[in-house]
PDB file of N, CA and C in Angstrom:
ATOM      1  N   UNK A   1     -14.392 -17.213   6.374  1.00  0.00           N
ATOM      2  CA  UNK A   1     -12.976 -16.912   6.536  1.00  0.00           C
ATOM      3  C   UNK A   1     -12.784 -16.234   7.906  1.00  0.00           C
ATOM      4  N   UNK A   2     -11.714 -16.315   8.737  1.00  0.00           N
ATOM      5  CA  UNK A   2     -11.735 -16.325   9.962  1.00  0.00           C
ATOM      6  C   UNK A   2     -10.476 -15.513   9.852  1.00  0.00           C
ATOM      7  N   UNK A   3      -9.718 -14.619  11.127  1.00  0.00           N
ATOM      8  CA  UNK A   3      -8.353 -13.851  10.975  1.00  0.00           C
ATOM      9  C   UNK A   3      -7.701 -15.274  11.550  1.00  0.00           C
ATOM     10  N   UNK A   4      -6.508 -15.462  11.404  1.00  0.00           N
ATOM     11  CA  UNK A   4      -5.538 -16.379  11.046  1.00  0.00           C
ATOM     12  C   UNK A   4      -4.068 -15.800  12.119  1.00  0.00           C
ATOM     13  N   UNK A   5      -3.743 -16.304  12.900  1.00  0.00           N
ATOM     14  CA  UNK A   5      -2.495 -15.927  13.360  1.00  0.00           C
ATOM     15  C   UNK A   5      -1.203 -16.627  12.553  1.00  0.00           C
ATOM     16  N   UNK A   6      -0.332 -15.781  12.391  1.00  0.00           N
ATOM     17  CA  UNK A   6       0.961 -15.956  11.294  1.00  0.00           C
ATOM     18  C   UNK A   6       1.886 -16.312  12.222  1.00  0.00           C
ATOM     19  N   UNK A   7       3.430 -16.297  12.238  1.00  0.00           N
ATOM     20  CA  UNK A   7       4.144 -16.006  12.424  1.00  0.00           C
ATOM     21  C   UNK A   7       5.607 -15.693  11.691  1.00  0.00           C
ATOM     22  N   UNK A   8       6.088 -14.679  12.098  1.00  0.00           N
ATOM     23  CA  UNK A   8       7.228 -13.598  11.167  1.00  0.00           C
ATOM     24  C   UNK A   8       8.521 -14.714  11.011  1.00  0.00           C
ATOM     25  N   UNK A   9       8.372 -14.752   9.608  1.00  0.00           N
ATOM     26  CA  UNK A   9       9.841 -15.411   9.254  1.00  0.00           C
ATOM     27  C   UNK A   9      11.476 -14.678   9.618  1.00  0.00           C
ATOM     28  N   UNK A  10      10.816 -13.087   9.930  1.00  0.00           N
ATOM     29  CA  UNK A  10      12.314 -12.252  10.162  1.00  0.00           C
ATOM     30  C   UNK A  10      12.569 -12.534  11.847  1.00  0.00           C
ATOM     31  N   UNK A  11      11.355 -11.873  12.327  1.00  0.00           N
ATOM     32  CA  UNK A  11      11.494 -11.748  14.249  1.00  0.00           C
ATOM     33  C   UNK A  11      10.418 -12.642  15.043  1.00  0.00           C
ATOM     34  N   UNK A  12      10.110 -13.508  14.125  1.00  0.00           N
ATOM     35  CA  UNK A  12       9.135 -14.949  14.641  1.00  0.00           C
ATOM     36  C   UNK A  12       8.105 -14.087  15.939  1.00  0.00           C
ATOM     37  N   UNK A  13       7.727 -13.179  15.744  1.00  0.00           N
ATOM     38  CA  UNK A  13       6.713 -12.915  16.507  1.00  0.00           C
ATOM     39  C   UNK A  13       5.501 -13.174  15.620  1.00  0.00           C
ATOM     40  N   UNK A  14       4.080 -13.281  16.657  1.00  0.00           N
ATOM     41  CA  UNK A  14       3.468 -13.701  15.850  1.00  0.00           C
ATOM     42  C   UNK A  14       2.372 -12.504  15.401  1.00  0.00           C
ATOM     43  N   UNK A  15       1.589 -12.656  14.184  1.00  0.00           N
ATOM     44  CA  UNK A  15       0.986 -11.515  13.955  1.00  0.00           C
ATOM     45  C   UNK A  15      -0.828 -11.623  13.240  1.00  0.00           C
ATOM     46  N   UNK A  16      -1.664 -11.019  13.412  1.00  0.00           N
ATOM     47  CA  UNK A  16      -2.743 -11.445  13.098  1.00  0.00           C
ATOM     48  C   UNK A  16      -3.120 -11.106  11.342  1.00  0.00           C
ATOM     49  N   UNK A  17      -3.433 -12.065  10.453  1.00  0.00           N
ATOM     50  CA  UNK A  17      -3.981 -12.061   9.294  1.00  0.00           C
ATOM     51  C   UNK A  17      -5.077 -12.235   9.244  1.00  0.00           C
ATOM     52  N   UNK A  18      -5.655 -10.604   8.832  1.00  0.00           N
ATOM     53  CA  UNK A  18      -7.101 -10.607   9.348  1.00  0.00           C
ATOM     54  C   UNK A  18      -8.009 -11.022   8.167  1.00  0.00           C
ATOM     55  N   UNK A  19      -9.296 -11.043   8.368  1.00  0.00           N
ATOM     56  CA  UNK A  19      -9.794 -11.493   6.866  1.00  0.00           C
ATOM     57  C   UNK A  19      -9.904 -10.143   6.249  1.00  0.00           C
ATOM     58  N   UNK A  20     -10.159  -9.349   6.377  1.00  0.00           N
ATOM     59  CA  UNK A  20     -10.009  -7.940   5.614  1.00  0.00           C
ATOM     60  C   UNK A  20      -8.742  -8.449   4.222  1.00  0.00           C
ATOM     61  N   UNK A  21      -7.656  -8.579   5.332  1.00  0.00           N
ATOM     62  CA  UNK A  21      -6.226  -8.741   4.340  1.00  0.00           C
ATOM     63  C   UNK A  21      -6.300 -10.301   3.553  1.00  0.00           C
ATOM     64  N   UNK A  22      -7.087 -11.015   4.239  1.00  0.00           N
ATOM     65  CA  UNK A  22      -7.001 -12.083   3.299  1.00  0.00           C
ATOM     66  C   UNK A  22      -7.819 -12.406   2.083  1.00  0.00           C
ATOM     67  N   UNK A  23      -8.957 -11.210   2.168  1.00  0.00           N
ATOM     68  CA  UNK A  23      -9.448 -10.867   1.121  1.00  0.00           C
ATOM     69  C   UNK A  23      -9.137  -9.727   0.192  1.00  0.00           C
ATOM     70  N   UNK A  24      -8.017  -9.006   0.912  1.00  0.00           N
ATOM     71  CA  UNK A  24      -7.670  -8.942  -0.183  1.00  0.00           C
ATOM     72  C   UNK A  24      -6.678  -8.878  -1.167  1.00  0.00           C
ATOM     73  N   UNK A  25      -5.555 -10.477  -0.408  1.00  0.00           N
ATOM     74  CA  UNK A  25      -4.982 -10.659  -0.917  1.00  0.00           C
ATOM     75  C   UNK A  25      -5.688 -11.826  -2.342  1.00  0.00           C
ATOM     76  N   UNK A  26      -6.304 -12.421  -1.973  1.00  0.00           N
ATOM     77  CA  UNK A  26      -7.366 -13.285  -2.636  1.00  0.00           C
ATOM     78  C   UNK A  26      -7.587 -12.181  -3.682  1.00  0.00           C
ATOM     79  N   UNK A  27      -8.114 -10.916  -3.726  1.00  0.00           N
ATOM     80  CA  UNK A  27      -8.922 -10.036  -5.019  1.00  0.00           C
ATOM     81  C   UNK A  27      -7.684  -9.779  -5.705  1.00  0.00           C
ATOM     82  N   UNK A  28      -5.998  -9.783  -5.171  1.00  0.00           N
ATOM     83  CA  UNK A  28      -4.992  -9.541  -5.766  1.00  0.00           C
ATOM     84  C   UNK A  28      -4.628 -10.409  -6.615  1.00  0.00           C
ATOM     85  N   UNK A  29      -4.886 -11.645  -6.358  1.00  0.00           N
ATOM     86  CA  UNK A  29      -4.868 -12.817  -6.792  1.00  0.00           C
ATOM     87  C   UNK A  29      -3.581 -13.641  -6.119  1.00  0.00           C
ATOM     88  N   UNK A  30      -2.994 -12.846  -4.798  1.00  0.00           N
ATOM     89  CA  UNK A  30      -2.087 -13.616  -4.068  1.00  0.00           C
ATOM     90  C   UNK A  30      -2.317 -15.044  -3.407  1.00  0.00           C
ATOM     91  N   UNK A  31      -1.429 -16.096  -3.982  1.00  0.00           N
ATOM     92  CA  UNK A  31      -1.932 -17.319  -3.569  1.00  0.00           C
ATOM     93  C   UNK A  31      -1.334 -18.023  -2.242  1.00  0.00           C
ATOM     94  N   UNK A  32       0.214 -17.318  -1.886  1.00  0.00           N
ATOM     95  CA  UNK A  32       0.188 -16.770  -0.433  1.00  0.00           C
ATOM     96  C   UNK A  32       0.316 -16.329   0.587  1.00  0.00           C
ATOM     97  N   UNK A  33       0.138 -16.896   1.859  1.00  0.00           N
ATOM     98  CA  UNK A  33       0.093 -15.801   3.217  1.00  0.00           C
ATOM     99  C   UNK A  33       1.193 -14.795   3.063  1.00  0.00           C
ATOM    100  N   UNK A  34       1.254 -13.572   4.285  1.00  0.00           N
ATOM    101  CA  UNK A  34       2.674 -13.328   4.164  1.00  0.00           C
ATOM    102  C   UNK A  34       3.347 -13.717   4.998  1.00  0.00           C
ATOM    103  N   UNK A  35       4.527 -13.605   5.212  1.00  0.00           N
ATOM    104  CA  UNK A  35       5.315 -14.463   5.870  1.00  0.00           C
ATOM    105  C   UNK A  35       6.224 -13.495   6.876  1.00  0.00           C
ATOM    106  N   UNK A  36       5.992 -11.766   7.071  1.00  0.00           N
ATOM    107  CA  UNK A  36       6.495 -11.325   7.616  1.00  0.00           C
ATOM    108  C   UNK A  36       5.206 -10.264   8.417  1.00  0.00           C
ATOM    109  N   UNK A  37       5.534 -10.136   9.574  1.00  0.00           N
ATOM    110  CA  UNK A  37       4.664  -9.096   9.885  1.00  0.00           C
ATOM    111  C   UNK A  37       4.459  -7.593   9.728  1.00  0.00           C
ATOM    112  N   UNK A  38       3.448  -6.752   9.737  1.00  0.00           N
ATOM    113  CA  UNK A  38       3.504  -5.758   9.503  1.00  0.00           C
ATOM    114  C   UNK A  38       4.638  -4.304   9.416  1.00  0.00           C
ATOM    115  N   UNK A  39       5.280  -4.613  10.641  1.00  0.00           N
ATOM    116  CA  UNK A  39       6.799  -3.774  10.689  1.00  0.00           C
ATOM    117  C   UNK A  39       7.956  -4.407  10.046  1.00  0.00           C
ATOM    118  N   UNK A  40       7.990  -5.888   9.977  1.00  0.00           N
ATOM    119  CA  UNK A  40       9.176  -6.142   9.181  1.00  0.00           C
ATOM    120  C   UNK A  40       8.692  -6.040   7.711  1.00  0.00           C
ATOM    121  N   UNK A  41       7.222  -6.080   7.225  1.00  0.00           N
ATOM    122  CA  UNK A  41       7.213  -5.785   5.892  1.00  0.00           C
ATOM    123  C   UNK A  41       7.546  -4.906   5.446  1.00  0.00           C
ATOM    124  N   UNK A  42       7.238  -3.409   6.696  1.00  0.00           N
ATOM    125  CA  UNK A  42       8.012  -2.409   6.278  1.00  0.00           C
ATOM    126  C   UNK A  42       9.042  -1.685   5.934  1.00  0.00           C
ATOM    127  N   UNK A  43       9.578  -2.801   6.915  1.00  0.00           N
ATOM    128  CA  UNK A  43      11.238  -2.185   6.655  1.00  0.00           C
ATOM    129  C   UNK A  43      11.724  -3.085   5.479  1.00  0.00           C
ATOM    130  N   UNK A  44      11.195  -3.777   5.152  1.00  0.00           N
ATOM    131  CA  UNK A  44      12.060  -4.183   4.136  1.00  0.00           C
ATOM    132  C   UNK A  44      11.551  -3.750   2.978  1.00  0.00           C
ATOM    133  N   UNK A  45      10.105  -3.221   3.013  1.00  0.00           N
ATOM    134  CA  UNK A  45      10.133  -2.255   1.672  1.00  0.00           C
ATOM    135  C   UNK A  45      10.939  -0.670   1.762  1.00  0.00           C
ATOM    136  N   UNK A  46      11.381  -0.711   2.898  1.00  0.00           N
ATOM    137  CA  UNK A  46      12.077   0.857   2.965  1.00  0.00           C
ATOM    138  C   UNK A  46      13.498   0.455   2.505  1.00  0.00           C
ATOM    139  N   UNK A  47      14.209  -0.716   3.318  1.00  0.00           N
ATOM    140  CA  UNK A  47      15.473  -1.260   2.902  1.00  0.00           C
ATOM    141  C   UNK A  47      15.388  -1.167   0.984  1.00  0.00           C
ATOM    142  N   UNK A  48      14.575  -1.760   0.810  1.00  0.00           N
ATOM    143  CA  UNK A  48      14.515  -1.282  -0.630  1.00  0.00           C
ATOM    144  C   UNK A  48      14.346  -0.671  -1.524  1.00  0.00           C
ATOM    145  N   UNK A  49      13.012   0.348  -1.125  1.00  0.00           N
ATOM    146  CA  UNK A  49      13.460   1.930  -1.792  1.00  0.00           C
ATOM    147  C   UNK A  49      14.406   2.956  -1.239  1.00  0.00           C
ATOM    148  N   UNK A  50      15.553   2.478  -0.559  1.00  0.00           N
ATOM    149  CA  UNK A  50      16.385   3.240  -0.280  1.00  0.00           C
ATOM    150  C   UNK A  50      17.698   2.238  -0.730  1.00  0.00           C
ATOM    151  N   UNK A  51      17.574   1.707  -2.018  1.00  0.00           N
ATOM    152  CA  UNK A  51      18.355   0.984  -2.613  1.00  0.00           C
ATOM    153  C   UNK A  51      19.669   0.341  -1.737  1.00  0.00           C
ATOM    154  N   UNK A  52      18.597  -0.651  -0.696  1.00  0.00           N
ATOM    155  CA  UNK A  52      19.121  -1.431   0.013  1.00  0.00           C
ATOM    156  C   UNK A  52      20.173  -2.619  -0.543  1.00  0.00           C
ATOM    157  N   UNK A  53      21.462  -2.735  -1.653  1.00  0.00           N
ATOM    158  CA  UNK A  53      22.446  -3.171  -2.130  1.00  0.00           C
ATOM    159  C   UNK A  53      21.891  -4.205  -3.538  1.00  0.00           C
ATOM    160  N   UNK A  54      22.766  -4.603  -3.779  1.00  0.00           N
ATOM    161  CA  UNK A  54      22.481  -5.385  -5.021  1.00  0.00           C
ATOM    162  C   UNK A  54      22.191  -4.813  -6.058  1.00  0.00           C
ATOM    163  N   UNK A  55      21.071  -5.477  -6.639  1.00  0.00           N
ATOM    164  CA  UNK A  55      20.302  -4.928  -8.000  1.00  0.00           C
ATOM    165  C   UNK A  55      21.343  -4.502  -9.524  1.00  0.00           C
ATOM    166  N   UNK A  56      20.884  -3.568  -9.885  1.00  0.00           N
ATOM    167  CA  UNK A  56      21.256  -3.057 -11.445  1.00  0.00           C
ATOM    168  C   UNK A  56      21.462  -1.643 -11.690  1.00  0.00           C
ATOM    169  N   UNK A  57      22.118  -1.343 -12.463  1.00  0.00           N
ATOM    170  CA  UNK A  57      22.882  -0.226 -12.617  1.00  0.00           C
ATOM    171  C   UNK A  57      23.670   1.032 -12.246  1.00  0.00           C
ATOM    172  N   UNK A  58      23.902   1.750 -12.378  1.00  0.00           N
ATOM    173  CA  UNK A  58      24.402   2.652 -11.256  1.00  0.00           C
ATOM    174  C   UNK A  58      26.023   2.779 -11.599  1.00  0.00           C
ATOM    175  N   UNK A  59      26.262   2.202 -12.801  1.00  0.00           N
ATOM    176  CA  UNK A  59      28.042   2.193 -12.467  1.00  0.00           C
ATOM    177  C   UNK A  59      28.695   2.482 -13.950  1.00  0.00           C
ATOM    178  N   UNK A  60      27.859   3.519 -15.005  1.00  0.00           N
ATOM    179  CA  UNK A  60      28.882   3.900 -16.306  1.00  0.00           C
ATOM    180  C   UNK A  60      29.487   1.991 -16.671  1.00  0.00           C
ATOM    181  N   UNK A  61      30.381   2.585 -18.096  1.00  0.00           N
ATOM    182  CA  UNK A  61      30.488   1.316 -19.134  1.00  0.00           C
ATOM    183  C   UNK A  61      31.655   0.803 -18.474  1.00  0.00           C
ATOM    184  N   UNK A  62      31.519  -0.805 -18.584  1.00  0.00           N
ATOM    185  CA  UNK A  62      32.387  -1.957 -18.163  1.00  0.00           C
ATOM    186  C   UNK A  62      34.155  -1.782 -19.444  1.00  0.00           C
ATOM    187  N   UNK A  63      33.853  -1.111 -20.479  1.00  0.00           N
ATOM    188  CA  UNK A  63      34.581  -1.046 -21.126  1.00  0.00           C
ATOM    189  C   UNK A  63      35.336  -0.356 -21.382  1.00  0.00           C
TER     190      UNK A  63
END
């Protein structure tokens, strides 16, 4: 297994998938790559624990 250059579906830069990470996305049982690079993965897990819109509940009874 060899590191793998990606490129980011958010800011199309490109980013290295190293075998470290591809093993262990493999032991995760992820089947695949990721598709964003390291800083946009981040922010979009921050966009989302900072209850970045959508989702469920939050709003007392409809009735």
């Amino acid at each position: 297994m060899a590191d793998k250059t990606l490129s980011c579906k958010d800011c199309n830069n490109e980013f290295i998938f190293t075998e470290g990470e591809q093993a262990f996305y493999k032991e995760k049982g992820f089947e695949n790559e990721p598709q964003r690079c390291p800083d946009c993965r981040r922010a979009k897990k921050q966009q989302r624990n900072n209850g970045g819109g959508g989702g469920y509940g939050g709003g007392g009874s409809r009735w």
